[in-house]
C-alpha atoms as a PDB file:
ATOM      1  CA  UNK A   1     -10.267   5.926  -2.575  1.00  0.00           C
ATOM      2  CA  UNK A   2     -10.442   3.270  -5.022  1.00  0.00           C
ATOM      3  CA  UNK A   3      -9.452  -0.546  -3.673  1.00  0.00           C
ATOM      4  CA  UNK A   4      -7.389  -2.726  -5.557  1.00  0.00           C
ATOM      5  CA  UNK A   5      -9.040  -5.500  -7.254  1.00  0.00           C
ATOM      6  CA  UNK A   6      -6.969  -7.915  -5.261  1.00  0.00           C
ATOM      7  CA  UNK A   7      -8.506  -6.858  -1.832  1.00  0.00           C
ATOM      8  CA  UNK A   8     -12.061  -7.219  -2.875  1.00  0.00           C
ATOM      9  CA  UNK A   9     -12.865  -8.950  -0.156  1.00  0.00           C
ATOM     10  CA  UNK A  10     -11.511  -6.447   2.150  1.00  0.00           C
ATOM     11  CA  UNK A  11     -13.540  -3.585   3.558  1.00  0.00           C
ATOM     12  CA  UNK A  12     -12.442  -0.746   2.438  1.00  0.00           C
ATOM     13  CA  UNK A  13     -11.448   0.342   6.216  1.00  0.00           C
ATOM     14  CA  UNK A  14      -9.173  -2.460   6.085  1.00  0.00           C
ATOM     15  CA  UNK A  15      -7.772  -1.412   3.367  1.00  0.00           C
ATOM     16  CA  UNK A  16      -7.254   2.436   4.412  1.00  0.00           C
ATOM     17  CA  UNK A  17      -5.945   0.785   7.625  1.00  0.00           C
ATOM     18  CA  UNK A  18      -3.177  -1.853   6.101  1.00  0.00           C
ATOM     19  CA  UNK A  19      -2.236   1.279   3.935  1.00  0.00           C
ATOM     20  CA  UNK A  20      -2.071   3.892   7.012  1.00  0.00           C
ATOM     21  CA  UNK A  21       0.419   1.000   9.089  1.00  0.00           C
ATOM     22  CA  UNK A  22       2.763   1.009   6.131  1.00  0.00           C
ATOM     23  CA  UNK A  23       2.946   4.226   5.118  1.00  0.00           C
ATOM     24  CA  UNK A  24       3.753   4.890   8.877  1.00  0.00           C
ATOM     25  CA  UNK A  25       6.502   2.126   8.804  1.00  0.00           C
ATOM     26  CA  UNK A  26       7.805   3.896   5.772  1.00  0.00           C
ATOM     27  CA  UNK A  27       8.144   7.671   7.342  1.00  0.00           C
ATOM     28  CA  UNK A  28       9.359   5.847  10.033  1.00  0.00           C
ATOM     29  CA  UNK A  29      12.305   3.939   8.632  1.00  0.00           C
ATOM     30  CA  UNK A  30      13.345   6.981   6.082  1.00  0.00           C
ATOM     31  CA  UNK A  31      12.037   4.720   3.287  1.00  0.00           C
ATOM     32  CA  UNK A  32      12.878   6.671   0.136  1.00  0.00           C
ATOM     33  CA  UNK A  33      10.109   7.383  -1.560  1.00  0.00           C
ATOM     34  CA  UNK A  34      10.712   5.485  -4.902  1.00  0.00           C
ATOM     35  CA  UNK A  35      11.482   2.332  -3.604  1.00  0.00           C
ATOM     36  CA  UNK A  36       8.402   2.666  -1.286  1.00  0.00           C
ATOM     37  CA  UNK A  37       6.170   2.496  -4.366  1.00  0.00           C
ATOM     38  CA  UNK A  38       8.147  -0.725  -5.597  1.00  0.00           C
ATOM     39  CA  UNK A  39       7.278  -2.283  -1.890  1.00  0.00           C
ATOM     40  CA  UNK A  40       4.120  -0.622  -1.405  1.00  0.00           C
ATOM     41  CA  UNK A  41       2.139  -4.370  -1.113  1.00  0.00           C
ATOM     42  CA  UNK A  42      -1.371  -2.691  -1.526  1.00  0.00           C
ATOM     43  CA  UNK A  43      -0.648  -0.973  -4.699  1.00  0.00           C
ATOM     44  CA  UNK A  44      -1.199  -3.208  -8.133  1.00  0.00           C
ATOM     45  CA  UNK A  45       2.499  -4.261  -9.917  1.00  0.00           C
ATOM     46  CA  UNK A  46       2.390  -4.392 -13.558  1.00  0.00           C
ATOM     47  CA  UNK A  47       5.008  -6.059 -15.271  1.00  0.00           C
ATOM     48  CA  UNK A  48       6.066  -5.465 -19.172  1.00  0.00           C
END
């Protein structure tokens, strides 16, 4: 699993964790999945 550039610092177990809680929050909530890649806050945003 490759880690964002921005979480360097992070182990990568923190990383796999921070992404396990939200993806959990997401199922849990119903979070559709389209906008859950717009709010995913691990996952890099590139802007045109």
């Amino acid at each position: 699993m490759l880690v964002p550039p921005s979480l360097k610092g992070l182990t990568e177990n923190t990383w796999r964790n921070a992404q396990r809680q939200f993806d959990e929050a997401a199922e849990l909530i119903g979070l559709d999945p389209s906008l859950r890649a717009v709010l995913d806050p691990l996952m890099p945003h590139y802007a045109c």
